[in-house]
PDB file of N, CA and C in Angstrom:
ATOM      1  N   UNK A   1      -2.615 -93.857  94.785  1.00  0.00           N
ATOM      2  CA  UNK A   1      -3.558 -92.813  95.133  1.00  0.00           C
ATOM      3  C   UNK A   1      -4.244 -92.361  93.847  1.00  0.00           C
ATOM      4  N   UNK A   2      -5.413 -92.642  93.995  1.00  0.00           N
ATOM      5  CA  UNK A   2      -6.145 -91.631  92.845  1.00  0.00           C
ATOM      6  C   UNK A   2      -7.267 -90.847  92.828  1.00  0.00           C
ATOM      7  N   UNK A   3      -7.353 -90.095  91.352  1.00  0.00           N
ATOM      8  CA  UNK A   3      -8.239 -89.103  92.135  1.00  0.00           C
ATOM      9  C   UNK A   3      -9.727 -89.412  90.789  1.00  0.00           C
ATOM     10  N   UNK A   4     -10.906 -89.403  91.874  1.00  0.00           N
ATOM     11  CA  UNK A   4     -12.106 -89.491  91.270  1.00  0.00           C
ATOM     12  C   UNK A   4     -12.854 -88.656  91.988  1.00  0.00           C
ATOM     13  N   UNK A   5     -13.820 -88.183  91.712  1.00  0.00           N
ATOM     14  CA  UNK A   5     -15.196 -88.187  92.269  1.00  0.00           C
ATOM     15  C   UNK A   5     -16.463 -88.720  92.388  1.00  0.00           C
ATOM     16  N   UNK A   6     -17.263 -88.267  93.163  1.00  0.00           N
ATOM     17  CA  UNK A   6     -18.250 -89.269  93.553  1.00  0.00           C
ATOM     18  C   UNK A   6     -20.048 -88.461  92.853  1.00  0.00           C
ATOM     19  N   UNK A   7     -20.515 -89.112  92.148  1.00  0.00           N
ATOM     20  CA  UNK A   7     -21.694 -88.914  91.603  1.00  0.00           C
ATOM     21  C   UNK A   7     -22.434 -88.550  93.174  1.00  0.00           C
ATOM     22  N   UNK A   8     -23.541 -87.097  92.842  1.00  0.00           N
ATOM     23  CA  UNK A   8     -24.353 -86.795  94.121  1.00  0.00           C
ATOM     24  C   UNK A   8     -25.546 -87.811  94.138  1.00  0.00           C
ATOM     25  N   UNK A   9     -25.796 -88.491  92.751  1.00  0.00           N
ATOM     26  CA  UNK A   9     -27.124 -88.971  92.861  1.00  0.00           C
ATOM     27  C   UNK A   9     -26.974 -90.332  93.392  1.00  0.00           C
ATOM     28  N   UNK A  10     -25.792 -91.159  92.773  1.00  0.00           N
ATOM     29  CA  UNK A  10     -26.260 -92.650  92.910  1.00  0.00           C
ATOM     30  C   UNK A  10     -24.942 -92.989  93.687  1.00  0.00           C
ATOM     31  N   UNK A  11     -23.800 -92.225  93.966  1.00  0.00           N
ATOM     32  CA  UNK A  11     -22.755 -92.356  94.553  1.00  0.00           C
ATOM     33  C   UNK A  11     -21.503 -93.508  93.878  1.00  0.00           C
ATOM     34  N   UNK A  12     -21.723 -93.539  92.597  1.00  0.00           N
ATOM     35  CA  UNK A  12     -20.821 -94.203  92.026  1.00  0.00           C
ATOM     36  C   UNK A  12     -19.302 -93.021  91.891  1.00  0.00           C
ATOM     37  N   UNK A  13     -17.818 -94.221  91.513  1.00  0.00           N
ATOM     38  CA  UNK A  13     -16.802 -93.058  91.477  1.00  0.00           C
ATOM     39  C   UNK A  13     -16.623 -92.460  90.163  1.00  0.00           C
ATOM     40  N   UNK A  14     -16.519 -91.556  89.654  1.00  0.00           N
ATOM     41  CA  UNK A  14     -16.264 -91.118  88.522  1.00  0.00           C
ATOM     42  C   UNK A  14     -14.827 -90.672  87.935  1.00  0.00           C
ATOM     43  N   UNK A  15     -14.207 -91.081  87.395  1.00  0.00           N
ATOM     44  CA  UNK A  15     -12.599 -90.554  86.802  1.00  0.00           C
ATOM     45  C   UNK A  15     -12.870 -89.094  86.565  1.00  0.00           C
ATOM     46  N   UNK A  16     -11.684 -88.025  86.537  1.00  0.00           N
ATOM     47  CA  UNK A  16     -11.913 -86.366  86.064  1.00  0.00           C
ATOM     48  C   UNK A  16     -12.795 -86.350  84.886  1.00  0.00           C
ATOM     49  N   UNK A  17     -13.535 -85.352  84.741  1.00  0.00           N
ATOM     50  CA  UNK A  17     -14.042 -85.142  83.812  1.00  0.00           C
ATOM     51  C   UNK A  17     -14.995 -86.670  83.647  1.00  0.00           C
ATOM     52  N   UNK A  18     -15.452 -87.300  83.401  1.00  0.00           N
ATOM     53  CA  UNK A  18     -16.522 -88.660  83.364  1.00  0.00           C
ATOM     54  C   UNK A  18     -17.731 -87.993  83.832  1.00  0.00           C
ATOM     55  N   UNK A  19     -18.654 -88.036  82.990  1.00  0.00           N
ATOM     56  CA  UNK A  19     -20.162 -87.718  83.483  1.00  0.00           C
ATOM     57  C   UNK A  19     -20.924 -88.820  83.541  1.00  0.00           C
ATOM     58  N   UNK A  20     -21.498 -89.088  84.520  1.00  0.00           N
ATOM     59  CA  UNK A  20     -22.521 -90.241  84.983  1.00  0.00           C
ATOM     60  C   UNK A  20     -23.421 -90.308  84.205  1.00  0.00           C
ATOM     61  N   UNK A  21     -23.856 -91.320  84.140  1.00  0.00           N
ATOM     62  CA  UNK A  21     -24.739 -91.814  82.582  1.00  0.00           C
ATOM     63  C   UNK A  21     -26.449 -92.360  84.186  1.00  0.00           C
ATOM     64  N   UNK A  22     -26.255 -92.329  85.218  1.00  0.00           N
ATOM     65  CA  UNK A  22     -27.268 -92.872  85.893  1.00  0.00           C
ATOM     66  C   UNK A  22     -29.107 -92.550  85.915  1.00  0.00           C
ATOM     67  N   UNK A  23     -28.638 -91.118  85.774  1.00  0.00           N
ATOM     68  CA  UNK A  23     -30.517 -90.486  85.297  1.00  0.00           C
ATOM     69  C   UNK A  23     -30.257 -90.678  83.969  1.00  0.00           C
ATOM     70  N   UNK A  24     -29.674 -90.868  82.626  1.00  0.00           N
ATOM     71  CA  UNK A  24     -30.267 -91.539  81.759  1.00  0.00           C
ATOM     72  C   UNK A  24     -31.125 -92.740  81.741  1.00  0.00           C
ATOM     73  N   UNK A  25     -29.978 -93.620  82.552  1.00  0.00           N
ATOM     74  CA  UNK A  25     -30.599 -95.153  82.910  1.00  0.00           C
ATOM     75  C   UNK A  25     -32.173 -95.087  83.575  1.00  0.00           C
ATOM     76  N   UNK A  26     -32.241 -94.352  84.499  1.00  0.00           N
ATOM     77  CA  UNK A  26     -33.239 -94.107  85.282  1.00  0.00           C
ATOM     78  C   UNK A  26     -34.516 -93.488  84.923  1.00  0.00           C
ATOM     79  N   UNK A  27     -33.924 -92.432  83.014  1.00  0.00           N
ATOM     80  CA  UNK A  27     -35.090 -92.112  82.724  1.00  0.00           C
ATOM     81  C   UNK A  27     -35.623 -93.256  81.680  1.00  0.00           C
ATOM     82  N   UNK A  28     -34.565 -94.380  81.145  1.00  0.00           N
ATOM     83  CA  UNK A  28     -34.908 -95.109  80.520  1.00  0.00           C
ATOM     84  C   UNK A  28     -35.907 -96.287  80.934  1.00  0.00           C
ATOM     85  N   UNK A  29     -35.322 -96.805  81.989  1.00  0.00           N
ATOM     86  CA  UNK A  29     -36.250 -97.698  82.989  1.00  0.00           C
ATOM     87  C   UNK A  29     -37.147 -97.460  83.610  1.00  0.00           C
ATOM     88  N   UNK A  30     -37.746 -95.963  83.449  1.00  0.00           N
ATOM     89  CA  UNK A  30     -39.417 -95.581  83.919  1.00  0.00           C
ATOM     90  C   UNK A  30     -39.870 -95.815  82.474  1.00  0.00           C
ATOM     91  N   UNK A  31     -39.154 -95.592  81.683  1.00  0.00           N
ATOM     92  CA  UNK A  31     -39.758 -95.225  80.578  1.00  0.00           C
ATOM     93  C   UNK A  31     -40.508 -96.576  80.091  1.00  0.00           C
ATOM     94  N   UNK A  32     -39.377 -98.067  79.999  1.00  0.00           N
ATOM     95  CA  UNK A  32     -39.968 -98.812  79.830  1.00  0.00           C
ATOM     96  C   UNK A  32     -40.964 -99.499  80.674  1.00  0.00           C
ATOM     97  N   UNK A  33     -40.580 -99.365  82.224  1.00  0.00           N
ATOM     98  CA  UNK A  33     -41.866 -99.931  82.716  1.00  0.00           C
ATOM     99  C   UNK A  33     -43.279 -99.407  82.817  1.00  0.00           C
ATOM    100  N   UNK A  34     -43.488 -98.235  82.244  1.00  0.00           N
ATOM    101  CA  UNK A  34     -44.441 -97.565  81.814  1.00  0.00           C
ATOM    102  C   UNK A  34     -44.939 -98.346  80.645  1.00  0.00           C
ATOM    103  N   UNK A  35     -44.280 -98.460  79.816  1.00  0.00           N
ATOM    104  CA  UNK A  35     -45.085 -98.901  78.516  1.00  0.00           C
ATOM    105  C   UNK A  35     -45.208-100.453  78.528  1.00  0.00           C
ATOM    106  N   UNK A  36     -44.520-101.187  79.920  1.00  0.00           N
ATOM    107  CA  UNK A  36     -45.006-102.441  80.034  1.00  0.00           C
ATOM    108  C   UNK A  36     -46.220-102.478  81.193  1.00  0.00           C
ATOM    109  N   UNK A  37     -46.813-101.447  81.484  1.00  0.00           N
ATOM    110  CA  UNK A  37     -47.895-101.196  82.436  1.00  0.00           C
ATOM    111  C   UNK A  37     -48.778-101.176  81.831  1.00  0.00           C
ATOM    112  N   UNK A  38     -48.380-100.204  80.757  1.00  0.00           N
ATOM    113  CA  UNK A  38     -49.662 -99.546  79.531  1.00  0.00           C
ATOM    114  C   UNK A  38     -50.339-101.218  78.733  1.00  0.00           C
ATOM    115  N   UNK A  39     -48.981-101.747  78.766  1.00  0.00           N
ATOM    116  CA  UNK A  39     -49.532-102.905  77.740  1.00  0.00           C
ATOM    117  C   UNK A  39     -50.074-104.431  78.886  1.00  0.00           C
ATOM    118  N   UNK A  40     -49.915-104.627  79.948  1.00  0.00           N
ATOM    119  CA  UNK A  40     -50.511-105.517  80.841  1.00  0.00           C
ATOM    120  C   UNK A  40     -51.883-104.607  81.028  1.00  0.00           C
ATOM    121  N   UNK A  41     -51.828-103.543  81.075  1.00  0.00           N
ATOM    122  CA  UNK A  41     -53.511-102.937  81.505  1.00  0.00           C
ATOM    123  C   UNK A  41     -54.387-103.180  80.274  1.00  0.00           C
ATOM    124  N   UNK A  42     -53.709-102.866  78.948  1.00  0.00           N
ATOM    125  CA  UNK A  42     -54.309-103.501  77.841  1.00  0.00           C
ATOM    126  C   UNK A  42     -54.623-104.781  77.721  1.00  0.00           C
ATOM    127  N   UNK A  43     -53.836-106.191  78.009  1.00  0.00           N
ATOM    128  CA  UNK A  43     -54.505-107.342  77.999  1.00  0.00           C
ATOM    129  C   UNK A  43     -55.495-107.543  78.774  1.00  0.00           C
ATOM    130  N   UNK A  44     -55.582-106.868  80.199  1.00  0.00           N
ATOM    131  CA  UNK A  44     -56.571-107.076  81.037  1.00  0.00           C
ATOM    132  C   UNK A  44     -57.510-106.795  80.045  1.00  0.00           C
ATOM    133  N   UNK A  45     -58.319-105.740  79.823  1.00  0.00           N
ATOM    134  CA  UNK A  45     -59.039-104.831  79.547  1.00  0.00           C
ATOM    135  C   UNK A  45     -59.939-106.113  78.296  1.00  0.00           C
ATOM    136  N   UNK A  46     -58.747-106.577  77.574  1.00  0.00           N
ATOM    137  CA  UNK A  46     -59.325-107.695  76.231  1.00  0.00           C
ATOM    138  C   UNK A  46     -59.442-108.201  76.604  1.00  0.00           C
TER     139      UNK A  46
END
């Protein structure tokens, strides 16, 4: 038997105390596909 909890956002289990790392990930991966948007709209453009 053990005891975890469950992240509200992405529903992964978490051990006591463990803070979910998932909206990092999530702000990281807008982040980059943003700046791979920025840079395909730039080749168009040339």
């Amino acid at each position: 038997m053990g005891f975890f909890r469950t992240c509200p956002d992405c529903g992964s289990n978490l051990d006591p105390n463990e803070k979910c790392d998932c909206q990092n990930k999530n702000e990281k991966e807008a982040t980059c596909y943003d700046e791979a948007e920025k840079n395909r709209v730039a080749e168009k453009a040339s």
